[in-house]
C-alpha atoms as a PDB file:
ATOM      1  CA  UNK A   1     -33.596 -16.283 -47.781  1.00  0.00           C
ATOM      2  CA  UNK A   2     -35.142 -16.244 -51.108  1.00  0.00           C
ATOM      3  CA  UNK A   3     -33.315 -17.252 -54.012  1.00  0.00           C
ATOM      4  CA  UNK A   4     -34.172 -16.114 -57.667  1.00  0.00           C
ATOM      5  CA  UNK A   5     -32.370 -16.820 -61.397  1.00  0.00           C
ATOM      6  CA  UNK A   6     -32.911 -13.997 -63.569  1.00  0.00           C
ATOM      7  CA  UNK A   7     -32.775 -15.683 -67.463  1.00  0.00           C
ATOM      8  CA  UNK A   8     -32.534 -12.622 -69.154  1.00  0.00           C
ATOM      9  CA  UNK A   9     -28.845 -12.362 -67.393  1.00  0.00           C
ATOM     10  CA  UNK A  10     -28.031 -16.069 -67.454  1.00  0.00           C
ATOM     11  CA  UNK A  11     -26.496 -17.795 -69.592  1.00  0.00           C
ATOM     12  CA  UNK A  12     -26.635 -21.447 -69.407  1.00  0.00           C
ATOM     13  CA  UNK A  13     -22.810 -22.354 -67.626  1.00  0.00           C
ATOM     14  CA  UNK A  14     -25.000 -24.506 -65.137  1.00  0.00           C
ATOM     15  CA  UNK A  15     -22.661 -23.448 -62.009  1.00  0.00           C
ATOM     16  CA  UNK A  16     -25.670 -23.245 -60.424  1.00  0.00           C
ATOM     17  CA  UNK A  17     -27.170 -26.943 -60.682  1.00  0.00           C
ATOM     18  CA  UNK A  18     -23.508 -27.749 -60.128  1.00  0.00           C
ATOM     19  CA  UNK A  19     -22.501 -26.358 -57.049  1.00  0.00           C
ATOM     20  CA  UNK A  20     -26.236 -26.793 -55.824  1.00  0.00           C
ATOM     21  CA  UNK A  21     -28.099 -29.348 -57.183  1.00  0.00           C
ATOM     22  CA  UNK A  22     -30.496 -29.611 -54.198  1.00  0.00           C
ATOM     23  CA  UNK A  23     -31.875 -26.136 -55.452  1.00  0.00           C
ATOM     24  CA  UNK A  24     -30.669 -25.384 -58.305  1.00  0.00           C
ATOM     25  CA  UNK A  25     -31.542 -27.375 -61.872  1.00  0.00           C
ATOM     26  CA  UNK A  26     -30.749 -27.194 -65.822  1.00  0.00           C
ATOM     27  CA  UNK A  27     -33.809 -26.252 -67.991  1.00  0.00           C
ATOM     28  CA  UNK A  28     -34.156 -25.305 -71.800  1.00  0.00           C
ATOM     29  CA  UNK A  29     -30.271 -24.003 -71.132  1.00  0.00           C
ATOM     30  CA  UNK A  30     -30.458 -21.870 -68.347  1.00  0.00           C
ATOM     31  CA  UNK A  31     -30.543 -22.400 -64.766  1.00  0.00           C
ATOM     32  CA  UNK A  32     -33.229 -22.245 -62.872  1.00  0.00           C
ATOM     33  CA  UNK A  33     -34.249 -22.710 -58.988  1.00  0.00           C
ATOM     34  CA  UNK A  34     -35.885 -26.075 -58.487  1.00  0.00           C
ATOM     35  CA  UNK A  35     -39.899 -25.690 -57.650  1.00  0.00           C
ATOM     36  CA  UNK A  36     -40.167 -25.137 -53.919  1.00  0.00           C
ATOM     37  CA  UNK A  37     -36.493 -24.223 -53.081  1.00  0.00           C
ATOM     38  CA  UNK A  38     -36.972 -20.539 -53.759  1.00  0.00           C
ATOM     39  CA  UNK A  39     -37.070 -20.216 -49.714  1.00  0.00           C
ATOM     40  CA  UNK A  40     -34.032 -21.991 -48.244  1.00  0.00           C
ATOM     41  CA  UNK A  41     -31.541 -21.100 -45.498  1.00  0.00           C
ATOM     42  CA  UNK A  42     -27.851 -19.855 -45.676  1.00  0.00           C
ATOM     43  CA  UNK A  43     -26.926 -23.266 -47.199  1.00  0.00           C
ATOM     44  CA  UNK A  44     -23.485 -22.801 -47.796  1.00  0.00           C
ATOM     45  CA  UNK A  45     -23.724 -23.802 -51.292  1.00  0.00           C
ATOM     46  CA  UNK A  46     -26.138 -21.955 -52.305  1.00  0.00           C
ATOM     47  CA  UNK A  47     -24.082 -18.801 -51.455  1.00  0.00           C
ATOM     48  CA  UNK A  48     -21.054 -20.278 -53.594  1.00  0.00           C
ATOM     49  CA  UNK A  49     -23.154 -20.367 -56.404  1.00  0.00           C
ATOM     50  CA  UNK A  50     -24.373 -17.170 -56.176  1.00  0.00           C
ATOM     51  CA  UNK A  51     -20.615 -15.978 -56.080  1.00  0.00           C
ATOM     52  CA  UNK A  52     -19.456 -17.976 -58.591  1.00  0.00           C
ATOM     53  CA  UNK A  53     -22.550 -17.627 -61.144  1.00  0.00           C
ATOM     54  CA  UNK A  54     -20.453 -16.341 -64.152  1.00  0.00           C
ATOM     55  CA  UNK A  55     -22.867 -13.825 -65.730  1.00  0.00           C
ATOM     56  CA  UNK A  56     -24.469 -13.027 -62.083  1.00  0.00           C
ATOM     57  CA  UNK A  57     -27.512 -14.261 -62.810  1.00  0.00           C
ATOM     58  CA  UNK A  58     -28.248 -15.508 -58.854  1.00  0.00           C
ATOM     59  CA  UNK A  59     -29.408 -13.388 -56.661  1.00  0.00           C
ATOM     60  CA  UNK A  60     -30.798 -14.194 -52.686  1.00  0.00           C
ATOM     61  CA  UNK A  61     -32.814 -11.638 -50.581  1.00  0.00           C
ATOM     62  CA  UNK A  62     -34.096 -12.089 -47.580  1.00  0.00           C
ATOM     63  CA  UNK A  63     -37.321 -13.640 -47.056  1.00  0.00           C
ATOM     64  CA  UNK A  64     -40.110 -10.901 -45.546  1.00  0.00           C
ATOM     65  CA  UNK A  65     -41.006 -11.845 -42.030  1.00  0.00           C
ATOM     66  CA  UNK A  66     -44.070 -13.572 -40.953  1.00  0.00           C
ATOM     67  CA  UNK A  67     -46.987 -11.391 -40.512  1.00  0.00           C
ATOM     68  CA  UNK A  68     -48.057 -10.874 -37.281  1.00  0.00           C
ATOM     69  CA  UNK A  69     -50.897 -13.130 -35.680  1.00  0.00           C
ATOM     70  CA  UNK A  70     -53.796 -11.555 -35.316  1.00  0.00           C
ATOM     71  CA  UNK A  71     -56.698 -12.497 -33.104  1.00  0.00           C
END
């Protein structure tokens, strides 16, 4: 999964970074998805801090799928 912050939607509770800290961090007052976490797995805690973002700021999407190998 994929996980974004949109900052024109958040504003700065810092659920995120709370519930998350692994992925999620506090910068300039908003949330934001640490560098290199944006493609995680169904951590469990990520997914309560999508639900409980207060303006709804999180979103997750799946990842696209490997492209094929090709010889």
């Amino acid at each position: 999964m994929r996980v974004f912050v949109d900052r024109d939607l958040c504003y700065g509770s810092a659920e995120c970074a709370h519930r998350a800290p692994a992925v999620f961090d506090f910068v300039d007052g908003f949330g934001v998805v640490r560098p290199g976490r944006e493609e995680t797995g169904g951590d469990p805690s990520i997914l309560e801090a999508v639900e409980k973002c207060p303006s709804q700021a999180i979103s997750i999407t799946q990842a696209p799928p490997p492209a094929p190998d090709r010889p």
